[in-house]
Protein backbone atom coordinates (compact mmCIF):
# COMPACT_ATOMS: atom_id res chain seq x y z
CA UNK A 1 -7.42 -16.86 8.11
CA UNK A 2 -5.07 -19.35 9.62
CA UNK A 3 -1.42 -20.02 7.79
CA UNK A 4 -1.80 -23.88 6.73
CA UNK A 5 1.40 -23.14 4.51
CA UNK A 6 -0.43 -24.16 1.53
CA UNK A 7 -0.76 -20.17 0.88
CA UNK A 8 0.03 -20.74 -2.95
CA UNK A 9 -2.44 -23.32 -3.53
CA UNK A 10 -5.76 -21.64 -1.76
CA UNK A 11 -4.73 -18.15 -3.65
CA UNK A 12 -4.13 -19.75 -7.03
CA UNK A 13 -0.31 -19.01 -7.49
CA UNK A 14 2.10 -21.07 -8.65
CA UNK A 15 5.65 -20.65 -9.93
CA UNK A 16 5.71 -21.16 -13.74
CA UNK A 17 7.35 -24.43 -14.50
CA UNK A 18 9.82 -25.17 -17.93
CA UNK A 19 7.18 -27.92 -19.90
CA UNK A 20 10.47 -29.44 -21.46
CA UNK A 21 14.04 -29.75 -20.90
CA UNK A 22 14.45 -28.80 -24.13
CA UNK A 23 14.05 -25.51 -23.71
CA UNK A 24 16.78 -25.23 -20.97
CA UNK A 25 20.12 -24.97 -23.71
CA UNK A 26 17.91 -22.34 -25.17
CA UNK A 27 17.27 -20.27 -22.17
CA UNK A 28 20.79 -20.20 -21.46
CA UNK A 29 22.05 -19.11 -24.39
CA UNK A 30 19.71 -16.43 -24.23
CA UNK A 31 20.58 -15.29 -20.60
CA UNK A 32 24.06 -15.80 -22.15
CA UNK A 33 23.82 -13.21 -25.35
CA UNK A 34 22.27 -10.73 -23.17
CA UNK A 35 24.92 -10.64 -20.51
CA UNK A 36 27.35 -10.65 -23.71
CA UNK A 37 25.40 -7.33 -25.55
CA UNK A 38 24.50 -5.39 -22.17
CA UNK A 39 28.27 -3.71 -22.09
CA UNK A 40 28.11 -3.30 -25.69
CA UNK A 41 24.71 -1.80 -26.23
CA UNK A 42 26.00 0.95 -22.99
CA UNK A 43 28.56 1.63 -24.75
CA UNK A 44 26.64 2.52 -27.90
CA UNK A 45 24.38 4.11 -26.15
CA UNK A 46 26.88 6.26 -24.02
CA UNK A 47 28.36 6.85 -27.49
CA UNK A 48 25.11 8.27 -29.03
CA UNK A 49 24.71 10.38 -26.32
CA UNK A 50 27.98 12.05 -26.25
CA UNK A 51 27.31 12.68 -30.32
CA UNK A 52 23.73 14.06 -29.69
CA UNK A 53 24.90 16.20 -26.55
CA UNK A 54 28.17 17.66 -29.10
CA UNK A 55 25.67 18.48 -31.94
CA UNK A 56 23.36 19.96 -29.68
CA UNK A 57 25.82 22.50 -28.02
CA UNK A 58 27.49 22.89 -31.22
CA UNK A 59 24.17 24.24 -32.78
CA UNK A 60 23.69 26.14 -29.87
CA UNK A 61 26.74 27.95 -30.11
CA UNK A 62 27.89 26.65 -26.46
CA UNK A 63 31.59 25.58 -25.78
CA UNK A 64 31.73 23.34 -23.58
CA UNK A 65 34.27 20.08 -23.18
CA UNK A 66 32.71 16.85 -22.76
């Protein structure tokens, strides 16, 4: 089939569009919190992991430094 560069519109694709402007304060607060809780929620979860490892070798009987 010949490119007639209107690829998107024979196939059916199209970019998804915002309906209102309202919506944009919203999605950036939202893109916002996220990039706020990402380093927090690793940290937790680095946290947690370090626990669970320590009471897993410590039931085991292992010594090991972590």
């Amino acid at each position: 089939m010949p490119k007639d560069g209107n690829d998107d519109e024979r196939l059916g694709k199209t970019m998804p569009q915002i309906e209102k402007t309202d919506d944009l304060p919203s999605i950036a607060n939202l893109i916002r919190f996220f990039e706020c809780m990402t380093p927090a929620m690793m940290e937790i979860t680095k946290n947690s992991l370090a626990v669970n490892l320590s009471e897993s070798l410590a039931e085991s009987g292992e010594q090991h430094c972590i």
